[in-house]
C-alpha atoms as a PDB file:
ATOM      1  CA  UNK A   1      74.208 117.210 102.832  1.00  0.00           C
ATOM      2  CA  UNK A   2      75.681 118.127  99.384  1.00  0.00           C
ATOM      3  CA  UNK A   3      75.427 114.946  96.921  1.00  0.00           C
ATOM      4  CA  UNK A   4      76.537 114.823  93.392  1.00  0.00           C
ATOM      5  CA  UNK A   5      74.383 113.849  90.864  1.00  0.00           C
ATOM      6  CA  UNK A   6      73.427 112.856  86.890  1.00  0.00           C
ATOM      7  CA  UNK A   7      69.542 112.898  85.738  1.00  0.00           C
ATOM      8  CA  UNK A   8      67.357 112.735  82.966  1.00  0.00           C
ATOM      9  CA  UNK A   9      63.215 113.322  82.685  1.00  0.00           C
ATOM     10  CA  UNK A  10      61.969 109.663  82.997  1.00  0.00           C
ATOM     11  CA  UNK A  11      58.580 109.939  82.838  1.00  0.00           C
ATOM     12  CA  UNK A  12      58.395 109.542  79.420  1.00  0.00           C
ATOM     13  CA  UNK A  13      60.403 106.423  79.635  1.00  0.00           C
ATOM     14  CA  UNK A  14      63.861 108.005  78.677  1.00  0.00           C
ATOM     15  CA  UNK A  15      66.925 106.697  80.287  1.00  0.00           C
ATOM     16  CA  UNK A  16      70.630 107.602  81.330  1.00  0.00           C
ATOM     17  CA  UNK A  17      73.142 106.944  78.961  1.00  0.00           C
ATOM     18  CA  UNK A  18      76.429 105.113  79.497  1.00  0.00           C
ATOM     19  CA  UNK A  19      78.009 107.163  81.396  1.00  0.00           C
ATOM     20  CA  UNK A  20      81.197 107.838  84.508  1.00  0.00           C
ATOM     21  CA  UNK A  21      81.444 109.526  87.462  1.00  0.00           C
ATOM     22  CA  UNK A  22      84.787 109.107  88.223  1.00  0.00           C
ATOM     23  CA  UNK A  23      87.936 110.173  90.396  1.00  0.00           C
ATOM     24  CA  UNK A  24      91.374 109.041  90.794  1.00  0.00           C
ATOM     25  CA  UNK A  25      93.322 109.480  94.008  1.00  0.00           C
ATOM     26  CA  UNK A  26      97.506 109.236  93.841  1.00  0.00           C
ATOM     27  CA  UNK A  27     100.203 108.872  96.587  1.00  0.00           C
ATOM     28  CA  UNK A  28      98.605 106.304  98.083  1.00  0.00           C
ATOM     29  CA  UNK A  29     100.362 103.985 100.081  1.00  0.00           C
ATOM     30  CA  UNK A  30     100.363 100.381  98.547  1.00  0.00           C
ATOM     31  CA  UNK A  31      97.649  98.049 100.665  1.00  0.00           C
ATOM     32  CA  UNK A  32      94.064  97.086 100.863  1.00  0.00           C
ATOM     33  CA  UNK A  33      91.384  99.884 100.701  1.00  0.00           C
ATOM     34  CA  UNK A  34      87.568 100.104 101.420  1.00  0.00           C
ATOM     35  CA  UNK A  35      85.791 102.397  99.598  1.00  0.00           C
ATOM     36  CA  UNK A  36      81.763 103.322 101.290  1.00  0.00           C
ATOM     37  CA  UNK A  37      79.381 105.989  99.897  1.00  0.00           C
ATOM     38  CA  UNK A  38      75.136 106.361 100.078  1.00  0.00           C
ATOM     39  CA  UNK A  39      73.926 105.565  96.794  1.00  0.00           C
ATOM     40  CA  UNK A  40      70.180 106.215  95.728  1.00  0.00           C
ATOM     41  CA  UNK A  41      69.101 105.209  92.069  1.00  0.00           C
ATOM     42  CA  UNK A  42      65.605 105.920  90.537  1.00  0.00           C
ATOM     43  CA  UNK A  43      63.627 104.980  87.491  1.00  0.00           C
ATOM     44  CA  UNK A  44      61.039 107.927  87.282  1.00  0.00           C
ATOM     45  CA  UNK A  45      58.521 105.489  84.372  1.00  0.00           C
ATOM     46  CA  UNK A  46      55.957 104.194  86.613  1.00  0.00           C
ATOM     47  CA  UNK A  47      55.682 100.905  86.897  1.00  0.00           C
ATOM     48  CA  UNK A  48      59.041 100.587  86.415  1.00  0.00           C
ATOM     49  CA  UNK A  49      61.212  97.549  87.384  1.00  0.00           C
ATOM     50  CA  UNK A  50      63.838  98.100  89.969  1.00  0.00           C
ATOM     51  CA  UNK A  51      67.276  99.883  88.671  1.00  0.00           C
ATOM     52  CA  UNK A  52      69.454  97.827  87.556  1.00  0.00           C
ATOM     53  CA  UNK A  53      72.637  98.713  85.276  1.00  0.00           C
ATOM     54  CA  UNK A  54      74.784 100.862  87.577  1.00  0.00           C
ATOM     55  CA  UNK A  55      77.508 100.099  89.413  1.00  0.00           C
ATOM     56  CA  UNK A  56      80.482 101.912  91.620  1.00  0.00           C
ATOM     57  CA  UNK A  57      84.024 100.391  91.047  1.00  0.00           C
ATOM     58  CA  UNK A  58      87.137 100.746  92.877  1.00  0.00           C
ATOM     59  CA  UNK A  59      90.199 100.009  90.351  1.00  0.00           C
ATOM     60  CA  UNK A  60      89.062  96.083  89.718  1.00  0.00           C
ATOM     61  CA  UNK A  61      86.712  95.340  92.353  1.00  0.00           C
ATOM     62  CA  UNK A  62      82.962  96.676  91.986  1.00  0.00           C
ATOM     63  CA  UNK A  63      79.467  96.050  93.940  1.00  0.00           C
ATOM     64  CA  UNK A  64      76.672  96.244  91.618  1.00  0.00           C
ATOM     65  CA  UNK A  65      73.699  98.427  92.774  1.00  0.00           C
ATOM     66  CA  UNK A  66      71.149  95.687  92.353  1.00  0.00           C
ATOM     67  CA  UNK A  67      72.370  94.004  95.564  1.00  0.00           C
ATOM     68  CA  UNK A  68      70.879  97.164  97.256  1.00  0.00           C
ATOM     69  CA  UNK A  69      67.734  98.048  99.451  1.00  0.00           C
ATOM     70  CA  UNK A  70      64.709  98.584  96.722  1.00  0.00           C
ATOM     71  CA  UNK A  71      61.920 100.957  97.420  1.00  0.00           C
ATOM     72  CA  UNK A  72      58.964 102.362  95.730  1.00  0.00           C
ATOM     73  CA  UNK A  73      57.347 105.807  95.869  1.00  0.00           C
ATOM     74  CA  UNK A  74      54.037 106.776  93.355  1.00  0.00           C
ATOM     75  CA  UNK A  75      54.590 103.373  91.414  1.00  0.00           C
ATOM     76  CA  UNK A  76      57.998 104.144  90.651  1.00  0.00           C
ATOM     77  CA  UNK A  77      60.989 102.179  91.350  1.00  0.00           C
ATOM     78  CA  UNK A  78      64.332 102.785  93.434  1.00  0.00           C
ATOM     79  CA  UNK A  79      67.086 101.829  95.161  1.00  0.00           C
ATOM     80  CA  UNK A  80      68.849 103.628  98.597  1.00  0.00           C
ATOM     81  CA  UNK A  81      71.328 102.046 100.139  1.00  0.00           C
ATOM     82  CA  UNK A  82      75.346 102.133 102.076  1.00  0.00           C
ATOM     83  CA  UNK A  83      77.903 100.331  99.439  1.00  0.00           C
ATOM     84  CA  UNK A  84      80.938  99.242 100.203  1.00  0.00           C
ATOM     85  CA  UNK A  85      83.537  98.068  97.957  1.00  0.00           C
ATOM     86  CA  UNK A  86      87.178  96.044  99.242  1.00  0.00           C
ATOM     87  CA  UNK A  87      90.069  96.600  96.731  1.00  0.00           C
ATOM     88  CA  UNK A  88      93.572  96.890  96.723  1.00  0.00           C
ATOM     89  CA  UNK A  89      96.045  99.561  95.888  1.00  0.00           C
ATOM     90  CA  UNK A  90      99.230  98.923  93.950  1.00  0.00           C
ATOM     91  CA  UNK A  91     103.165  99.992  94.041  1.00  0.00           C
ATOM     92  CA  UNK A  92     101.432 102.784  91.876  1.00  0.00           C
ATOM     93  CA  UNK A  93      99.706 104.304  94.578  1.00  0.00           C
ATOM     94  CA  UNK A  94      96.705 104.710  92.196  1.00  0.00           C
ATOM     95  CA  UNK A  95      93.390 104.114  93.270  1.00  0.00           C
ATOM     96  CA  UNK A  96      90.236 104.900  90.518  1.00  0.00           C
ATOM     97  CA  UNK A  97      86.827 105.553  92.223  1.00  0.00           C
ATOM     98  CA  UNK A  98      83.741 105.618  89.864  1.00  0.00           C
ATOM     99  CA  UNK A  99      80.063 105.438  89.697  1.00  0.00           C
ATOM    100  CA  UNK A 100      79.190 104.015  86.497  1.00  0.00           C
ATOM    101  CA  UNK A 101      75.821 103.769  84.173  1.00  0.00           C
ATOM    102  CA  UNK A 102      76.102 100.760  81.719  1.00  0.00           C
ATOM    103  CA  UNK A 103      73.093  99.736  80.083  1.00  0.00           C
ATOM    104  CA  UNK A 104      70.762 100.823  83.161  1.00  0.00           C
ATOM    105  CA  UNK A 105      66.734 101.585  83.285  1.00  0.00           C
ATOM    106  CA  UNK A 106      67.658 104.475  85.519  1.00  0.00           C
ATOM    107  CA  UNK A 107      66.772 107.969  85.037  1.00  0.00           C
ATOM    108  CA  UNK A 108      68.643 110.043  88.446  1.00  0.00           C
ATOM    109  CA  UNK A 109      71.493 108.760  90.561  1.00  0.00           C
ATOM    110  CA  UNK A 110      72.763 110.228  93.318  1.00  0.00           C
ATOM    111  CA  UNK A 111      75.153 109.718  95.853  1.00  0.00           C
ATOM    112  CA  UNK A 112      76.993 111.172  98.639  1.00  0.00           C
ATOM    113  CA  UNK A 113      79.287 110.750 101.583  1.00  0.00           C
ATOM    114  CA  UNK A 114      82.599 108.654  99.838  1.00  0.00           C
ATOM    115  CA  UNK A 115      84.944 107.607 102.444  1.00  0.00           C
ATOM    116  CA  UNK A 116      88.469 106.057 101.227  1.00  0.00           C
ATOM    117  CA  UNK A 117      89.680 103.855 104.336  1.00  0.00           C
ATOM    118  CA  UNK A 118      92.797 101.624 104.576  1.00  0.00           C
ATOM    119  CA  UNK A 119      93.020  98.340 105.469  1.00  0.00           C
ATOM    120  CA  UNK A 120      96.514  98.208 105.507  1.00  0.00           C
ATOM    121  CA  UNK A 121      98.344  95.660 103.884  1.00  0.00           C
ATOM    122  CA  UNK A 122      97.653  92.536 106.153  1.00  0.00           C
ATOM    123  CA  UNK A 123      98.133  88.877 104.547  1.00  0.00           C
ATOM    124  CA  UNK A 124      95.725  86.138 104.384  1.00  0.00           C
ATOM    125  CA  UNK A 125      96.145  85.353 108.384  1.00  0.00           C
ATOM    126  CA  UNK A 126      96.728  89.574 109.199  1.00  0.00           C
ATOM    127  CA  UNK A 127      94.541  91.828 108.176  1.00  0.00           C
ATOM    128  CA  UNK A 128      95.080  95.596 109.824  1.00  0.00           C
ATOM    129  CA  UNK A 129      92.252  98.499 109.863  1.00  0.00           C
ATOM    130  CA  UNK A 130      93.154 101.666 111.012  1.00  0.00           C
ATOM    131  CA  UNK A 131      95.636 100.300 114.185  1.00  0.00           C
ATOM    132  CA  UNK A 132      93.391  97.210 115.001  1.00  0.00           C
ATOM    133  CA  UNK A 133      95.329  93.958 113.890  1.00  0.00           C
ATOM    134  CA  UNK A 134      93.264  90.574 112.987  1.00  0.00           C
ATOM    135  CA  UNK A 135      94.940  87.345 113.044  1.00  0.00           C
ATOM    136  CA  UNK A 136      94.311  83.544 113.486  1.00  0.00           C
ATOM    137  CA  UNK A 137      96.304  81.253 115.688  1.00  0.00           C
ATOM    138  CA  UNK A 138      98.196  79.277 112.963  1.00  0.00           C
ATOM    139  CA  UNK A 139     101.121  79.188 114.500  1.00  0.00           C
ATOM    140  CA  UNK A 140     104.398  78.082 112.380  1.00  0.00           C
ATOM    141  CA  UNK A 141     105.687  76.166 115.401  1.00  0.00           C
ATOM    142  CA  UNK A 142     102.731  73.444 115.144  1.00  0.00           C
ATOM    143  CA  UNK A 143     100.599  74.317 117.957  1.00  0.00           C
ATOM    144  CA  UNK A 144      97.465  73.847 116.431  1.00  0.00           C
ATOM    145  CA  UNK A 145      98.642  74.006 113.230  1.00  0.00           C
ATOM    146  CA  UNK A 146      95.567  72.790 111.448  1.00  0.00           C
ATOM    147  CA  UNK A 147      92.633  73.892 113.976  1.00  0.00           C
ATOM    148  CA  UNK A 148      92.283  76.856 111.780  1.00  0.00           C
ATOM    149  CA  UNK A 149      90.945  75.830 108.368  1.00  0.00           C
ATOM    150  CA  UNK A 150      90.749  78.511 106.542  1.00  0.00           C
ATOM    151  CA  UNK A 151      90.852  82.798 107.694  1.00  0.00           C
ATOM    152  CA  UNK A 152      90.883  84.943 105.137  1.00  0.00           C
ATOM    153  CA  UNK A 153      89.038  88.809 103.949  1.00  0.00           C
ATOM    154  CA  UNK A 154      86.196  88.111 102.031  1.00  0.00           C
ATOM    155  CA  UNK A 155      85.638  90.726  99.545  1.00  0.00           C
ATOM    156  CA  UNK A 156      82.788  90.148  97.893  1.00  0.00           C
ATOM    157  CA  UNK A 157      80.855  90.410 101.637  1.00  0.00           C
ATOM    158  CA  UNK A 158      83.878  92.548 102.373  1.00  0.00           C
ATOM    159  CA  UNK A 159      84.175  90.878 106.191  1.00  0.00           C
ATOM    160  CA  UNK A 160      86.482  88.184 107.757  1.00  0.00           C
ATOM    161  CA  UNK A 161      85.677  84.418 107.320  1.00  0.00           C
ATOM    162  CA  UNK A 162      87.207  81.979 109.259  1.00  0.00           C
ATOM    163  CA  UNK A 163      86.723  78.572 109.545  1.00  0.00           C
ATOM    164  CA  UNK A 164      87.341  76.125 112.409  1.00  0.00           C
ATOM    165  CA  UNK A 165      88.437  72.373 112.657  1.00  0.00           C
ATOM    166  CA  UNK A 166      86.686  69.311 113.005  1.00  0.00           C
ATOM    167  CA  UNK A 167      87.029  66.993 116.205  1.00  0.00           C
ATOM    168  CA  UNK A 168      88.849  69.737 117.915  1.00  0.00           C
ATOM    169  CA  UNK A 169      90.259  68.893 121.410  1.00  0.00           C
ATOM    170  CA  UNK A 170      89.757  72.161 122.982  1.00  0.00           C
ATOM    171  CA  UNK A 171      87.418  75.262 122.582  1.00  0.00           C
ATOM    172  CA  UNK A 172      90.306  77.346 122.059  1.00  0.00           C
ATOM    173  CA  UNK A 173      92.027  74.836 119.260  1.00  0.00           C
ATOM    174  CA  UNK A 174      91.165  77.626 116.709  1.00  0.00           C
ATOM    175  CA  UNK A 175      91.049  81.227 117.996  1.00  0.00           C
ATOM    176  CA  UNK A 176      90.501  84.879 116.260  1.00  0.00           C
ATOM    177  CA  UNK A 177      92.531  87.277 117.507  1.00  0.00           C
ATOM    178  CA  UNK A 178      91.506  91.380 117.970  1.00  0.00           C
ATOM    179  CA  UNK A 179      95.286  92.669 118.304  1.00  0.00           C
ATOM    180  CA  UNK A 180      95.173  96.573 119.648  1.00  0.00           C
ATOM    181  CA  UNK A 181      98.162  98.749 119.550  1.00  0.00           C
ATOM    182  CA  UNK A 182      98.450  99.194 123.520  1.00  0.00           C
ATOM    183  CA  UNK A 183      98.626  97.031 126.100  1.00  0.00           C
ATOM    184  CA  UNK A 184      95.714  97.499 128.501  1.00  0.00           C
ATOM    185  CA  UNK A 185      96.180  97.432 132.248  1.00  0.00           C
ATOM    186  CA  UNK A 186      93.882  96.934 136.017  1.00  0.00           C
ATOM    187  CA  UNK A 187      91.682  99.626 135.244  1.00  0.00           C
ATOM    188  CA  UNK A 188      91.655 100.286 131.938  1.00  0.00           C
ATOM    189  CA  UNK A 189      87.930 100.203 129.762  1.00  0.00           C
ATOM    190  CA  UNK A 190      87.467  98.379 126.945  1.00  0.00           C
ATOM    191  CA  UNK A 191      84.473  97.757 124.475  1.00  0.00           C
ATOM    192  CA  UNK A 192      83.553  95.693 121.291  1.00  0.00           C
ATOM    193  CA  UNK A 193      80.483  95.598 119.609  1.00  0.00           C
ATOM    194  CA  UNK A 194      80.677  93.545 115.897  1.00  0.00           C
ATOM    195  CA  UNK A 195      78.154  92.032 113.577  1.00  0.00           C
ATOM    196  CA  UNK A 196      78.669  87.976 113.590  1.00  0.00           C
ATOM    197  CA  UNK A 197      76.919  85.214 111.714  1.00  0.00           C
ATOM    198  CA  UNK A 198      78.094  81.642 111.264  1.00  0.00           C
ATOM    199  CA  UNK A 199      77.099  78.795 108.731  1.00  0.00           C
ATOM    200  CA  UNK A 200      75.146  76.837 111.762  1.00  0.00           C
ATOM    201  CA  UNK A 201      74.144  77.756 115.418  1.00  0.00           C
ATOM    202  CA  UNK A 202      76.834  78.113 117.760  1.00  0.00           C
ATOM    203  CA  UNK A 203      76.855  79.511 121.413  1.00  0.00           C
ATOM    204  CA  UNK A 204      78.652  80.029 123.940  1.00  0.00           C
ATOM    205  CA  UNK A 205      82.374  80.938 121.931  1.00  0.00           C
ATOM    206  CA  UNK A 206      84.324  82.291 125.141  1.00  0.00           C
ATOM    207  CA  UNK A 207      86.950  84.984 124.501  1.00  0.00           C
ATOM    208  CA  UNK A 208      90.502  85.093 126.071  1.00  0.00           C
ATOM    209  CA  UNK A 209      92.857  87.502 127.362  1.00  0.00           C
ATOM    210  CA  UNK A 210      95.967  87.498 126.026  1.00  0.00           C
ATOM    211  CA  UNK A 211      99.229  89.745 126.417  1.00  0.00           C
ATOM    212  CA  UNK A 212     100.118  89.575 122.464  1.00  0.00           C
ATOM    213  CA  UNK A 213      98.386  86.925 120.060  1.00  0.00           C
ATOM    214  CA  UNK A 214      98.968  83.369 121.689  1.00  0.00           C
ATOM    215  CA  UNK A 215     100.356  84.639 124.287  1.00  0.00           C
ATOM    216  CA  UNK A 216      97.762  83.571 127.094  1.00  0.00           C
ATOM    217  CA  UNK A 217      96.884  85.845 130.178  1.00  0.00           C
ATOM    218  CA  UNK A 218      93.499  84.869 131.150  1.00  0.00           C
ATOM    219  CA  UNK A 219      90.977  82.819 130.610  1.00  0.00           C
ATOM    220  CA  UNK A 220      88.115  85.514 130.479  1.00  0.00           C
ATOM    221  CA  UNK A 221      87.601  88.352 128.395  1.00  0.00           C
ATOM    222  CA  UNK A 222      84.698  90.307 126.686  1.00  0.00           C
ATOM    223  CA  UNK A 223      81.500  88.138 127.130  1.00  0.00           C
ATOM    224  CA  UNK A 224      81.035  84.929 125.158  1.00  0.00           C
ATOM    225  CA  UNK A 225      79.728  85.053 121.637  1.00  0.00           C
ATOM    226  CA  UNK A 226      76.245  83.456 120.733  1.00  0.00           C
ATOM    227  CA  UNK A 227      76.213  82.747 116.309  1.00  0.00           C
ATOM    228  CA  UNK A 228      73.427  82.594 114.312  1.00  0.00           C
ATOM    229  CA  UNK A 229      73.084  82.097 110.460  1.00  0.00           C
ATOM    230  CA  UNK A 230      71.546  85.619 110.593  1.00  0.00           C
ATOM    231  CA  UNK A 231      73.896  88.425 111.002  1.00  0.00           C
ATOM    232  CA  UNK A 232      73.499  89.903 114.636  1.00  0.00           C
ATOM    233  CA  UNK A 233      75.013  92.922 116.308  1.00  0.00           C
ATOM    234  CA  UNK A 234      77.470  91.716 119.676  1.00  0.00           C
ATOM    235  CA  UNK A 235      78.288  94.479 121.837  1.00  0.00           C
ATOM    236  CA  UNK A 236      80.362  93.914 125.448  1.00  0.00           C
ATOM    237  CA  UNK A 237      82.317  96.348 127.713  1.00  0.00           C
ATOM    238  CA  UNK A 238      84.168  95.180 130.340  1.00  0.00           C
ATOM    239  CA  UNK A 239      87.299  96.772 133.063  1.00  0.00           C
ATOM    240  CA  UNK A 240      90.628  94.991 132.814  1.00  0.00           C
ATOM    241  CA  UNK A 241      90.929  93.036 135.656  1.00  0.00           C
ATOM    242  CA  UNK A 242      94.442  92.517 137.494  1.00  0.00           C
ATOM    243  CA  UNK A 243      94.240  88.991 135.981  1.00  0.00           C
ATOM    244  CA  UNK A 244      93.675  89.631 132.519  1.00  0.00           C
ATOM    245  CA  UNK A 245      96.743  92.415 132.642  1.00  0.00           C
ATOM    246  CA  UNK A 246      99.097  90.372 134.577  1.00  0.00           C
ATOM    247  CA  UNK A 247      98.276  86.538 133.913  1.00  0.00           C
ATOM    248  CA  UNK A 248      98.058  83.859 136.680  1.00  0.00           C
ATOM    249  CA  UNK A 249      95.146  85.361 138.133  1.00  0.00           C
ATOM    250  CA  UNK A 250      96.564  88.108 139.168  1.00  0.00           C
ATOM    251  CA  UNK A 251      99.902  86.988 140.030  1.00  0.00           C
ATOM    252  CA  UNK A 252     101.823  86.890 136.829  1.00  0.00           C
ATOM    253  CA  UNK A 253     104.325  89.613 135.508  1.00  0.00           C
ATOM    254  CA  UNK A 254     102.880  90.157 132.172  1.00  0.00           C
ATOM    255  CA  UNK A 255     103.176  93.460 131.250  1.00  0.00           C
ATOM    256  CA  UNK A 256      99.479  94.218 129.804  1.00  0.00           C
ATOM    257  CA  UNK A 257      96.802  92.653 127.814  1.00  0.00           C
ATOM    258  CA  UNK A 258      96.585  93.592 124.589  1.00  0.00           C
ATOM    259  CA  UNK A 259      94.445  90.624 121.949  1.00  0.00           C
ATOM    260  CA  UNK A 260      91.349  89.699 122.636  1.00  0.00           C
ATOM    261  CA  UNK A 261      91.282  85.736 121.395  1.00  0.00           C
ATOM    262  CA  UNK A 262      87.870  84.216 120.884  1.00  0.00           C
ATOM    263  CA  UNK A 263      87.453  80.663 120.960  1.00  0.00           C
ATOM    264  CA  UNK A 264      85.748  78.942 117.761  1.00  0.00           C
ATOM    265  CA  UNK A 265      85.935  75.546 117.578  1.00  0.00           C
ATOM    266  CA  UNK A 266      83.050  73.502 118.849  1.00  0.00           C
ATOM    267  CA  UNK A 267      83.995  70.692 121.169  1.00  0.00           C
ATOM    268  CA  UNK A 268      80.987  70.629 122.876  1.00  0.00           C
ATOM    269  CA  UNK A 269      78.004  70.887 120.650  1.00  0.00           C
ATOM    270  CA  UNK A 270      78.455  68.705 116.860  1.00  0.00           C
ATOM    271  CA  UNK A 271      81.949  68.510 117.037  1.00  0.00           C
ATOM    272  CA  UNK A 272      82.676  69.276 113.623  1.00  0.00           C
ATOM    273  CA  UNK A 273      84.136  72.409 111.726  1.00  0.00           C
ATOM    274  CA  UNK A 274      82.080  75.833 111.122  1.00  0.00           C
ATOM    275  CA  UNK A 275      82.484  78.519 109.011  1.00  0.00           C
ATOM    276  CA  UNK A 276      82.030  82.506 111.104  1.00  0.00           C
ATOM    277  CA  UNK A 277      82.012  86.278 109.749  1.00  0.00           C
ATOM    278  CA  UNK A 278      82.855  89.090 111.831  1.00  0.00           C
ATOM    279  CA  UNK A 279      82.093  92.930 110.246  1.00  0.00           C
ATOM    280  CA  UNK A 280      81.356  96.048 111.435  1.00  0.00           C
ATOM    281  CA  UNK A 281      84.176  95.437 114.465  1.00  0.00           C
ATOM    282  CA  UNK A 282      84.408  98.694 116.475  1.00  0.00           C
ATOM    283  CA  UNK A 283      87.295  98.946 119.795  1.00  0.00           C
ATOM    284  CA  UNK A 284      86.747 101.373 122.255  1.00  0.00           C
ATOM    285  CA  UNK A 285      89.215 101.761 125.049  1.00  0.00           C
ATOM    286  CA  UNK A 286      90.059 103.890 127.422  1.00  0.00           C
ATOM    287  CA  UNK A 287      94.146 103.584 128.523  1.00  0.00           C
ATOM    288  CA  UNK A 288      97.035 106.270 129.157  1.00  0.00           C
ATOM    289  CA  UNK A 289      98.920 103.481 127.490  1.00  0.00           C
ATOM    290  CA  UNK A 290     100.218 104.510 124.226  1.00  0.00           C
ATOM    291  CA  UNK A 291      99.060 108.209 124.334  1.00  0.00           C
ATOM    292  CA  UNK A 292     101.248 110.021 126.000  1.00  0.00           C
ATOM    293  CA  UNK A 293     102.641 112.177 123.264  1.00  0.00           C
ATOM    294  CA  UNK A 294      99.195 113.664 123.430  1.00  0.00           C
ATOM    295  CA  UNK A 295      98.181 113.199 127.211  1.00  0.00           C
ATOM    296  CA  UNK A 296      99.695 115.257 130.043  1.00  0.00           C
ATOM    297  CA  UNK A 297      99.822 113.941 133.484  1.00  0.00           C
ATOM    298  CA  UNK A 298      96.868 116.102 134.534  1.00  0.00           C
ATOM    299  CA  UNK A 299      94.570 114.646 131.847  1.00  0.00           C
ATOM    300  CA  UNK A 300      92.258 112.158 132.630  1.00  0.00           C
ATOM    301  CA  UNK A 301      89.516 110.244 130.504  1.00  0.00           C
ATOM    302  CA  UNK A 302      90.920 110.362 126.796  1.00  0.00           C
ATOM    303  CA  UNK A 303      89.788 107.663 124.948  1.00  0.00           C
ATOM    304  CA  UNK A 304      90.834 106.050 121.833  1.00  0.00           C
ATOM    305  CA  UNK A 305      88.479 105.052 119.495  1.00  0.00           C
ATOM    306  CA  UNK A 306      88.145 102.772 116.495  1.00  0.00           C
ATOM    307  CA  UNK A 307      86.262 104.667 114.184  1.00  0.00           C
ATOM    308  CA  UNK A 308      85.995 103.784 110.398  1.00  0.00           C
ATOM    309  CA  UNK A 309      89.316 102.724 110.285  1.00  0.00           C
ATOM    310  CA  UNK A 310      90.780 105.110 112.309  1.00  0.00           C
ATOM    311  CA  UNK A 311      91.901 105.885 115.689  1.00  0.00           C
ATOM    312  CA  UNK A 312      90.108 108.818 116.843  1.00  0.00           C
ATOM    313  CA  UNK A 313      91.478 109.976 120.375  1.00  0.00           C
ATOM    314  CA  UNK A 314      88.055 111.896 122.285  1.00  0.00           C
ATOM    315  CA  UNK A 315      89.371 114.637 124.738  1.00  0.00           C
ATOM    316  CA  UNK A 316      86.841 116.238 126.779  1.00  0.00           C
ATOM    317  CA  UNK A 317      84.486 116.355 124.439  1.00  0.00           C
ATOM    318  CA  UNK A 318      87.050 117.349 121.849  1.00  0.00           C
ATOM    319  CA  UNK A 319      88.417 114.748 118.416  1.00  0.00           C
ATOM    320  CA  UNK A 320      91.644 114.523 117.818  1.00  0.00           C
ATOM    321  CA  UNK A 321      93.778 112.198 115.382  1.00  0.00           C
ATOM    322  CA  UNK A 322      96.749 110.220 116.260  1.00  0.00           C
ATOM    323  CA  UNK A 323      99.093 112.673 115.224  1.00  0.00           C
ATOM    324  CA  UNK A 324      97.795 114.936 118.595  1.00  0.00           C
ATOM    325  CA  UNK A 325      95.644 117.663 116.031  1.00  0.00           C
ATOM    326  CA  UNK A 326      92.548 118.423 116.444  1.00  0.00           C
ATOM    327  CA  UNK A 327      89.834 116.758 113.987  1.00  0.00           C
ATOM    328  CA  UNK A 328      86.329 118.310 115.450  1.00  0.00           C
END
């Protein structure tokens, strides 16, 4: 894969100088923005000590390459590693990209595959990636008003936090919702797989069915969530059931499910609040909900994929974006 890169000859102990790498993209729209690209920094003295003095910015946020993965090859020192970096873009539309050398030990940096993805331009309770909406159940009438303590993007770990309530009455008292753009019906295939970690041990967080956020259909989703203080990959698939797109087991008249609510306080273990983070969340469903300006009647498995921040529709073996054009 092509890479772009700035190097010196350090075996002799000589060193970058401060120095850019820079890019800025316009006509943006205005909103949060996640910026990823593989980063590998090497100090070619042997014996070195591990790089330090580089980092990539994205207009003011930045992620400094020391928090990356270190290696060592010959007695010299490196680091390889997948950065990310959560920023925001202004009414400008601006948004300044750049790998910079300040004062580093390094002699070669690399990097390669940049990816620019929106967030959209969710609030503190709403964040939006790609067409996947995140929200907490603070609802304005009162209903558990307080069970959510705090829910908000974290961009220094750049993942959600949210943090439930203390003595809570019910499981469900404080709830994340996964909010897709469709409403999924008997039939329909749906699968989630997320990195989670919480500040203590907590098992057993059931999940919800509901027709929008709040709106309750069921009282089973996607299988229960176990947290550790480690971060752990989840991954569940289920098939809509009749109850969880109509409500009342079966019997209701809701038209769909689409939020996926999981249940975070703890009323049966210690009772008191806990603090979770959710990353990495990819959606996978399968519906002819929502997709018809690209489906025909005669077409059969499409899927629409969360991918990166984007819905990817798969046809067939074929990609295609929202917009019906083909992407690979």
């Amino acid at each position: 894969t092509p890479f772009i890169e700035t190097w010196v000859w350090g075996g002799n102990g000589a060193q970058l100088s401060n120095e850019k790498i820079f890019r800025t993209i316009e006509n943006l729209k205005p909103g949060k923005y996640q910026v990823k690209l593989l980063l590998r920094a090497y100090n070619e003295m042997a014996g070195s000590s591990a790089p330090s003095g580089v980092k990539i910015s994205a207009n003011d946020a930045s992620v400094d390459i020391s928090e990356g993965q270190e290696f060592s090859y010959n007695n010299m020192a490196g680091i390889y590693d997948n950065f990310t970096v959560n920023t925001t873009v202004g009414e400008d539309g601006k948004l300044y990209i750049a790998v910079e050398v300040y004062d580093s030990n390094v002699s070669w940096i690399a990097f390669k595959n940049l990816e620019v993805i929106s967030l959209g331009a969710g609030a503190q309770d709403d964040w939006f990636t790609g067409d996947i909406a995140f929200k907490v159940n603070d609802y304005p009438d009162g209903v558990n008003k307080n069970a959510v303590v705090e829910a908000r993007w974290d961009d220094a770990q750049g993942c959600i936090v949210v943090t439930s309530n203390d003595n809570p009455a019910n499981d469900y008292d404080a709830q994340l919702f996964i909010e897709l753009p469709v409403k999924l019906v008997e039939g329909d295939e749906l699968s989630v797989t997320m990195k989670i970690r919480a500040d203590r041990e907590q098992s057993g967080c059931a999940t919800q069915a509901h027709n929008t956020p709040g709106n309750y259909n069921h009282w089973s989703c996607i299988t229960p969530l176990n947290f550790t203080t480690e971060w752990a990959d989840y991954e569940s698939s289920i098939t809509i059931s009749a109850a969880q797109e109509k409500g009342d087991n079966g019997n209701g008249t809701k038209d769909g499910m689409s939020t996926i609510a999981i249940n975070l306080s703890d009323v049966n273990g210690a009772k008191t609040s806990n603090t979770f983070y959710f990353d990495d969340i990819e959606v996978i469903y399968t519906s002819a909900v929502g997709i018809a300006d690209i489906q025909k009647a005669s077409d059969n498995g499409v899927k629409k994929v969360f991918r990166g921040g984007q819905i990817v529709i798969l046809k067939g073996g074929k990609e295609f974006n929202v917009a019906g054009q083909r992407v690979k």
